[in-house]
Protein backbone atom coordinates (compact mmCIF):
# COMPACT_ATOMS: atom_id res chain seq x y z
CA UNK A 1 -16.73 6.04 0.69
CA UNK A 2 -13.12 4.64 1.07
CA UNK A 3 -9.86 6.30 1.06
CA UNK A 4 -8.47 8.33 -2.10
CA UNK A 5 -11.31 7.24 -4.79
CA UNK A 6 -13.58 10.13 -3.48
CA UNK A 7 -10.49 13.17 -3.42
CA UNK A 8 -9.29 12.22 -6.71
CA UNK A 9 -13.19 13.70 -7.89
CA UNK A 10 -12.57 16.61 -6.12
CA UNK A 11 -9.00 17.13 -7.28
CA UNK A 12 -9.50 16.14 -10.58
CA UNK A 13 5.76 8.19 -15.40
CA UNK A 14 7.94 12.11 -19.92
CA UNK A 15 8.92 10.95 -23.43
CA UNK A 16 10.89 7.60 -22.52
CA UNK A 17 13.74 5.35 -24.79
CA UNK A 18 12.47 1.60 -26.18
CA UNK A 19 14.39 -0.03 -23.04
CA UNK A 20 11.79 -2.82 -23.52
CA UNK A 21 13.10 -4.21 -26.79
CA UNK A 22 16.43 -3.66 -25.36
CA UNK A 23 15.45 -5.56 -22.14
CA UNK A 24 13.87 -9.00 -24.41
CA UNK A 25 16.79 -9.49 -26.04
CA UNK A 26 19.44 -9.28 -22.82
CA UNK A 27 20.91 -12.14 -21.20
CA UNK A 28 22.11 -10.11 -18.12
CA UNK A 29 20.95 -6.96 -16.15
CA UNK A 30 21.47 -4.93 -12.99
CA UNK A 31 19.33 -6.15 -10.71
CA UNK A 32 17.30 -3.30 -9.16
CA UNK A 33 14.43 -2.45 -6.63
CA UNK A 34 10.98 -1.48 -7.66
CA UNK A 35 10.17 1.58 -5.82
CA UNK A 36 6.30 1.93 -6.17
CA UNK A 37 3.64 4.75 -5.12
CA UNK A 38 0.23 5.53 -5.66
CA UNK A 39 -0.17 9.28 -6.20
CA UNK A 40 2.27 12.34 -6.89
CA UNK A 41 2.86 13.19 -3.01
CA UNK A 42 3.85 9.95 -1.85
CA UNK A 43 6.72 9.66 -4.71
CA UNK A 44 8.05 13.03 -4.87
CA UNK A 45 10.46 12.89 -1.77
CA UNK A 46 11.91 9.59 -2.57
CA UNK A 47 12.45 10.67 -6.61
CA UNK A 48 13.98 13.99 -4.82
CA UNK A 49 16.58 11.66 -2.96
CA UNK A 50 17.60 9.61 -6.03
CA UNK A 51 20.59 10.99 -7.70
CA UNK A 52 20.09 13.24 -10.66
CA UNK A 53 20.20 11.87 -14.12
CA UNK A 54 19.16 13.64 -17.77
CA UNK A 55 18.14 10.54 -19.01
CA UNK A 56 14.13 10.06 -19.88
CA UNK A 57 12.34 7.77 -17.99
CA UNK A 58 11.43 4.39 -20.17
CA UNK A 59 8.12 3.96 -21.07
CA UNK A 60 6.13 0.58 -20.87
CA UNK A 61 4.26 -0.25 -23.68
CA UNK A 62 1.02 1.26 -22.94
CA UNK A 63 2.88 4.21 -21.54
CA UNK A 64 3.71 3.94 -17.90
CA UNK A 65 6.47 6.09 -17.12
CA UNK A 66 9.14 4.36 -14.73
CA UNK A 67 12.28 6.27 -13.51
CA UNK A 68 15.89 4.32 -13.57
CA UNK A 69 17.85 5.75 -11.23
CA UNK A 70 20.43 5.34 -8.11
CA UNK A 71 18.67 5.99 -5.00
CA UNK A 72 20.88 5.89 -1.55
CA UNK A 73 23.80 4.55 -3.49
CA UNK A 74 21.19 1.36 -4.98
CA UNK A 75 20.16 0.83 -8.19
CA UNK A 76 16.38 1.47 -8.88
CA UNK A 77 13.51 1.78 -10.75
CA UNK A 78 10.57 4.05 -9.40
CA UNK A 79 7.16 4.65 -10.68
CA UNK A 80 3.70 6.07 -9.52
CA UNK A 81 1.04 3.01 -9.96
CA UNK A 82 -1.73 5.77 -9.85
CA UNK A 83 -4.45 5.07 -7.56
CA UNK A 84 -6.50 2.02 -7.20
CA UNK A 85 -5.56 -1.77 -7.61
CA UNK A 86 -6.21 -1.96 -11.40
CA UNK A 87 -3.74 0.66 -11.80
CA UNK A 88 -1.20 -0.72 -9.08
CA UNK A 89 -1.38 -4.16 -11.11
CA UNK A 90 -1.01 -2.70 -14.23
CA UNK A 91 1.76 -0.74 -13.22
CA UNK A 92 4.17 -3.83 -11.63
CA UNK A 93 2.77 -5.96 -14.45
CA UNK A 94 4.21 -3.33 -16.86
CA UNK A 95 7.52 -3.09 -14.76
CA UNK A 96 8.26 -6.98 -15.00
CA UNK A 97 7.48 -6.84 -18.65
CA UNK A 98 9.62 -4.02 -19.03
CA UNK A 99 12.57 -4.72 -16.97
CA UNK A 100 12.99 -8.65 -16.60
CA UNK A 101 11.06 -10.07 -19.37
CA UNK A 102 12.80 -13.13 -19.51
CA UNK A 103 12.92 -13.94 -15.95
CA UNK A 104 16.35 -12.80 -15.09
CA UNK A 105 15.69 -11.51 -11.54
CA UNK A 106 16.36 -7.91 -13.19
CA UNK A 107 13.82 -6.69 -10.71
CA UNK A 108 15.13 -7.66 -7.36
CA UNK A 109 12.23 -6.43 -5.00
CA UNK A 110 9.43 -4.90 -4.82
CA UNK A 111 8.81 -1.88 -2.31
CA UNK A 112 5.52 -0.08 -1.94
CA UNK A 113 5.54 3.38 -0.10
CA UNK A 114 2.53 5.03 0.57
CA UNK A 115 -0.31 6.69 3.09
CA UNK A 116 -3.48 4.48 4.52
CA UNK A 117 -6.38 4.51 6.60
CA UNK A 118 -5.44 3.46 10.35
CA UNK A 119 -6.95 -0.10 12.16
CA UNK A 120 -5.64 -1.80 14.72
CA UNK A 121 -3.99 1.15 17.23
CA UNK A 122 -1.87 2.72 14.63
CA UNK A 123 -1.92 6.73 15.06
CA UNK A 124 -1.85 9.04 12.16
CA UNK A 125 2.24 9.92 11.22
CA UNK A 126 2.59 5.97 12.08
CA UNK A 127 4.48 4.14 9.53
CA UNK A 128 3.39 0.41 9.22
CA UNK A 129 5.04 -2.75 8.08
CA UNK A 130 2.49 -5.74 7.84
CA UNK A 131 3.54 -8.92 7.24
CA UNK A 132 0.91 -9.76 4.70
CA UNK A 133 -2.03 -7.73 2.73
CA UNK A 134 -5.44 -9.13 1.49
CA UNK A 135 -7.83 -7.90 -1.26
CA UNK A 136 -10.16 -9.91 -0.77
CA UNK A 137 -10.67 -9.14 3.29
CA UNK A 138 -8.94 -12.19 4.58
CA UNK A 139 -9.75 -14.65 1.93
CA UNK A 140 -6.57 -14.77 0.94
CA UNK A 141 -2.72 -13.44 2.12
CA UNK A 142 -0.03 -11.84 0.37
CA UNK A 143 2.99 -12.31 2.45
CA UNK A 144 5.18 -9.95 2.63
CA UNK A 145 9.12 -11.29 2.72
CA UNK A 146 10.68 -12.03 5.72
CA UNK A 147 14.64 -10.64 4.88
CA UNK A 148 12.74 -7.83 4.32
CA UNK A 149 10.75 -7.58 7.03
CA UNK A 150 13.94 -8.53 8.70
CA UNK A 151 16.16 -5.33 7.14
CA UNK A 152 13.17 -2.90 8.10
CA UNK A 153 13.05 -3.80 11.82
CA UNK A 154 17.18 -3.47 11.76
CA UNK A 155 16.41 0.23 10.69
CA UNK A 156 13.80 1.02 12.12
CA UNK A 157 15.13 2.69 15.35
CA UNK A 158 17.06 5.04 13.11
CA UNK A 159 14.63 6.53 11.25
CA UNK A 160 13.41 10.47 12.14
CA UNK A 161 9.57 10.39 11.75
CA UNK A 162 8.19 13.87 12.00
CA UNK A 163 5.31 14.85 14.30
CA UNK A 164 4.51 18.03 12.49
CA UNK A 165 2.70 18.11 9.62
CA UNK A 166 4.17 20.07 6.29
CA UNK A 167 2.06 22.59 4.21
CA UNK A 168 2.56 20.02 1.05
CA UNK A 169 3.14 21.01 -2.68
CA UNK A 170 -0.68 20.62 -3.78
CA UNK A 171 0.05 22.36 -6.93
CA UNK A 172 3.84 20.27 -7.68
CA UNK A 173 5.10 23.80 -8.21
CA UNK A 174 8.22 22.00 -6.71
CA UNK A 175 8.13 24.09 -3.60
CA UNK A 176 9.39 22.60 -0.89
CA UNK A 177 6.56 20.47 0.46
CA UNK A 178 8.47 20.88 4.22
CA UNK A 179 8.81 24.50 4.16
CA UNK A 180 5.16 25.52 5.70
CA UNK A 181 4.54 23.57 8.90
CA UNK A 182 1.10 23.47 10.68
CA UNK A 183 0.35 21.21 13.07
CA UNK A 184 2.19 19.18 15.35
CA UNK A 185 1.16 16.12 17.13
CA UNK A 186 1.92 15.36 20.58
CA UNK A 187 3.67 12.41 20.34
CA UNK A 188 6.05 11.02 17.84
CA UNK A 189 4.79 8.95 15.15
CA UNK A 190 6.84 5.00 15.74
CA UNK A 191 7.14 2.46 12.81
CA UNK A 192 5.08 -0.38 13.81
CA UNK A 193 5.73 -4.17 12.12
CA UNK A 194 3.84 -7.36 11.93
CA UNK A 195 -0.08 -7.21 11.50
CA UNK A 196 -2.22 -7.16 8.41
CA UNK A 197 -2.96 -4.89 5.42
CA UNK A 198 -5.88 -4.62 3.31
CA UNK A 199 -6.33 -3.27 -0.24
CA UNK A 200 -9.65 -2.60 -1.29
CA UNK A 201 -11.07 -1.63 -4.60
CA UNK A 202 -13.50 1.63 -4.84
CA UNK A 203 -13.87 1.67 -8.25
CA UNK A 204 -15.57 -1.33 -9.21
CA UNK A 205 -12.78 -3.01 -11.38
CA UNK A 206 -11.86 0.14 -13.16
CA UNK A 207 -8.81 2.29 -13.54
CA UNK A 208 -8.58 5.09 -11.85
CA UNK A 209 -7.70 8.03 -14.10
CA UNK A 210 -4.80 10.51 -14.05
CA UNK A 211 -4.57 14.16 -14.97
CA UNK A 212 -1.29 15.71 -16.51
CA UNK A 213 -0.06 18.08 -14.63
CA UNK A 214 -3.50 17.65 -11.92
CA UNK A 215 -0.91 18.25 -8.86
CA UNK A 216 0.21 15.96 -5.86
CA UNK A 217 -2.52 13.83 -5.95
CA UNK A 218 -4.78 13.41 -9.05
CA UNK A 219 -1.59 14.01 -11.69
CA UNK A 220 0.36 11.48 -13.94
CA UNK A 221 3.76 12.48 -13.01
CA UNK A 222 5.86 12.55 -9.79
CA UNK A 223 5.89 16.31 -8.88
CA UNK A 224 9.78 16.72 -9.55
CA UNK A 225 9.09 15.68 -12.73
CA UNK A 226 6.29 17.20 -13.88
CA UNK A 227 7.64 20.56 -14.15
CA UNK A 228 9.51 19.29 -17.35
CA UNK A 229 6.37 16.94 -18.50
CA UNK A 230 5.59 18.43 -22.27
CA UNK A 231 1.64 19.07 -22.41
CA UNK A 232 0.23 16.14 -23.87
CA UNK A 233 -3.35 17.13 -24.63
CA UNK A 234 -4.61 13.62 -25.27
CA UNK A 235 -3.42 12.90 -21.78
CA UNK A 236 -5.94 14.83 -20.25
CA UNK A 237 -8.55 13.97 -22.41
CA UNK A 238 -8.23 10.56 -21.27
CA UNK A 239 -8.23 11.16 -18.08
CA UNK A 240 -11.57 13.19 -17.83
CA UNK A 241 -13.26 10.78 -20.21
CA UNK A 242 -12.60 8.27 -17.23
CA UNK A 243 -14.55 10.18 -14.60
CA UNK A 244 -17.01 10.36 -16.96
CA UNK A 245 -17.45 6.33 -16.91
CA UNK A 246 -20.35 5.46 -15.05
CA UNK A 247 -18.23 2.56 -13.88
CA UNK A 248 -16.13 5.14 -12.42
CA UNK A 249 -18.70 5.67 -9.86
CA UNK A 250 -19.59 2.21 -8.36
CA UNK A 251 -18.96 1.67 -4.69
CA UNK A 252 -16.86 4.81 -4.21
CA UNK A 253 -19.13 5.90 -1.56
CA UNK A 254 -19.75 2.69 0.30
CA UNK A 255 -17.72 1.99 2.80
CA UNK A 256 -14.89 -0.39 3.09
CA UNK A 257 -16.38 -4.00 4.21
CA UNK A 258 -15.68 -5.36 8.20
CA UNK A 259 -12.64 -7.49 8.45
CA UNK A 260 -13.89 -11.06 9.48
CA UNK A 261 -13.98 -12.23 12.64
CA UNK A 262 -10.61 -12.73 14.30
CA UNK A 263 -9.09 -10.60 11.93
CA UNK A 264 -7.60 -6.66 12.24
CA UNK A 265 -6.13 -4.67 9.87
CA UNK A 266 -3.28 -1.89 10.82
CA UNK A 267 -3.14 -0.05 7.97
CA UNK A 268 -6.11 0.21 4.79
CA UNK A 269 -5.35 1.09 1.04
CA UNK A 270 -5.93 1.27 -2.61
CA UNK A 271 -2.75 -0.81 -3.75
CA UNK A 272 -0.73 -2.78 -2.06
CA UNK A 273 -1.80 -6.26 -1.94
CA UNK A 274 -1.90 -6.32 -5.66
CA UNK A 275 1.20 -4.94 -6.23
CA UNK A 276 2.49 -7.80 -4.34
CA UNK A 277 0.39 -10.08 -6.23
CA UNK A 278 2.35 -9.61 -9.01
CA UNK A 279 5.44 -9.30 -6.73
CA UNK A 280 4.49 -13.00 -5.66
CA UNK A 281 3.41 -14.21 -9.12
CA UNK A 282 7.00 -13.63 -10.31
CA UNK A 283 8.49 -14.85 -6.85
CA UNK A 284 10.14 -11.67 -6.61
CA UNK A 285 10.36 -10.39 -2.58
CA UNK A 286 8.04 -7.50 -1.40
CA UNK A 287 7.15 -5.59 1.39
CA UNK A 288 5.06 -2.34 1.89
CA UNK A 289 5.66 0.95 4.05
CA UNK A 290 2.35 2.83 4.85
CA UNK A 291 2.21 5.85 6.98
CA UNK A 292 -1.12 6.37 8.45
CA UNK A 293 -3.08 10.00 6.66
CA UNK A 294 -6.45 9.69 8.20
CA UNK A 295 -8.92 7.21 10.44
CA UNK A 296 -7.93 7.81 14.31
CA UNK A 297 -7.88 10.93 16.77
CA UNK A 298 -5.67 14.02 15.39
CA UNK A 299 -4.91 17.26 17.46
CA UNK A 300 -7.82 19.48 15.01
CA UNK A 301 -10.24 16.45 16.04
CA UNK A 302 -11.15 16.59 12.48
CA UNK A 303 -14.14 14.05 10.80
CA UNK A 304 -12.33 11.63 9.94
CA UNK A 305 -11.66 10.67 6.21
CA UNK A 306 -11.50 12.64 3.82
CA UNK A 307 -10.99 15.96 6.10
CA UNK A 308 -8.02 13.91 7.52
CA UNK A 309 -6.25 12.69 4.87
CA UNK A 310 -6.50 16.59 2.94
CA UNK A 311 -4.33 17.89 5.84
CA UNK A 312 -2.39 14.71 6.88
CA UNK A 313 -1.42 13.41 3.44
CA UNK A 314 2.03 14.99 3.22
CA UNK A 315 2.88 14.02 6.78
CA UNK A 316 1.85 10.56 6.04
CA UNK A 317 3.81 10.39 2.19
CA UNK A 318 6.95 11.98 4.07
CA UNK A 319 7.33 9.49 6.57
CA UNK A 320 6.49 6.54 4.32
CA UNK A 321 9.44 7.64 2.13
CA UNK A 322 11.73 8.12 5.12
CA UNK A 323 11.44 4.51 5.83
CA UNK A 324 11.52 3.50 2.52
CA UNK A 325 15.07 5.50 1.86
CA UNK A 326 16.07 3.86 5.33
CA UNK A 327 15.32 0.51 4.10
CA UNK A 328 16.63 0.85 0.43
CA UNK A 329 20.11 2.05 2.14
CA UNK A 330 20.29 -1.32 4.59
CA UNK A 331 18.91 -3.43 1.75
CA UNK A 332 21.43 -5.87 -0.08
């Protein structure tokens, strides 16, 4: 069993405006950032951050939700992928369609911000920055761009990690997800660049489902938003129908596969490398900030994954999205 396939079985972007006809028949755009995370929690504090607007999110169309807003004084678009690479594909697929159709450079980056297993010495709270992410363990690289890589090191320094983990807002009651704190690690969590990523695929080349309003991790909607998400009935529907998939179930309790010989990974996830797939199909630059949930030593010497990532998640998601609103700030 691998990362978040296993806790979306036990847990288990709003009506938007026809931007995409809009968008095919523009010869200019604002150029913006694609903000991109996997599950509820890992969104929620960066979507917090972004100025407040009235206007719907715009809807792909197959229905992926994607939020246009200005986020440290930047124009972006932000979106939860849901979990798994089928989804994360789908998802930046859909935002390219969406957004820059006819190749205008209307999506000027991609950014990834997220929680992942630990490899290679990083410690849980540990926000990593690899230079390039494989789905295929090492057969082949997605780099990751080097202004970027550039900009996050600049910032890096200036970032305030935090070392204490928050209660969370399992429910995305919109209660401050800061306001309980539980544990607190004895050193501070550090951003750590270079090394590799790897994205692996628990669910056998299918989706992973949502659930409307299923909280900070299973559900369909960033937790800001989903106070204000109308029930859509059908929604859930299709979201237990795809748990019941038997396809659902393939390899999501075998474990992730050794990285070849020579090779390390510092971080492990769901998404990222084919995110930036699509990031690289469309030469658009791309880089990833994962904080680590789960995988190393913790102060409750807990069992590893998923015990970890239940009580680390939050931590992890909150310092991902620090870096990420450092970055977007120092990003031109």
């Amino acid at each position: 069993m691998r990362r978040i396939s296993s806790i979306v079985l036990a847990g288990m972007v709003l009506v938007g405006l026809p931007f995409a006809a809009r968008a095919a028949t523009s010869t200019s755009c604002t150029p913006r950032l694609l903000v991109l995370s996997a599950f509820p929690a890992e969104l929620g504090k960066i979507l917090s951050a972004a100025d407040f607007e009235t206007t719907p999110p715009v809807k792909s169309d197959d229905g992926r939700e994607f939020y246009v807003r200005t986020l440290e004084g930047k124009p972006v678009i932000m979106a939860l992928t849901g979990i798994g690479p089928v989804n994360a594909r789908t998802t930046t697929q859909d935002a390219f369609a969406t957004f820059d159709p006819n190749g205008l450079g209307c999506i000027s980056g991609v950014v990834f911000s997220g929680v992942a297993g630990a490899g290679g010495g990083s410690r849980i709270g540990d926000v990593t920055v690899p230079d390039q992410w494989t789905q295929d363990n090492g057969t082949t690289w997605v780099p990751t761009n080097r202004r970027m890589r550039q900009t996050a090191k600049a910032v890096a320094p200036t970032v305030k990690l935090e070392q204490t983990t928050p209660l969370g807002d399992p429910a995305c009651a919109c209660v401050d997800p800061d306001a309980v704190q539980t544990v607190t690690f004895p050193y501070v969590p550090q951003v750590r660049l270079h090394g590799n990523g790897s994205t692996t695929d628990p669910f056998g080349g299918h989706a992973a489902p949502c659930l409307q309003h299923g909280g900070d991790l299973a559900g369909c909607e960033p937790c800001p938003a989903s106070l204000h998400a109308l029930p859509d009935p059908g929604r859930f529907v299709t979201g237990m129908e795809g748990i019941a998939d038997p396809g659902f179930f393939l390899g999501i309790f075998a474990p992730a596969p050794a990285p070849p010989s020579g090779v390390t990974y510092v971080a492990a996830d769901e998404e990222t490398a084919a995110a930036g797939q699509i990031a690289k199909d469309h030469a658009t630059p791309f880089i990833a900030f994962r904080a680590i949930s789960d995988g190393t030593a913790d102060p409750l010497m807990l069992p590893g994954f998923p015990a970890q990532f239940f009580v680390y998640k939050q931590l992890a998601a909150d310092n991902a999205a620090a870096m990420t609103l450092a970055f977007v700030r120092a990003w031109t």
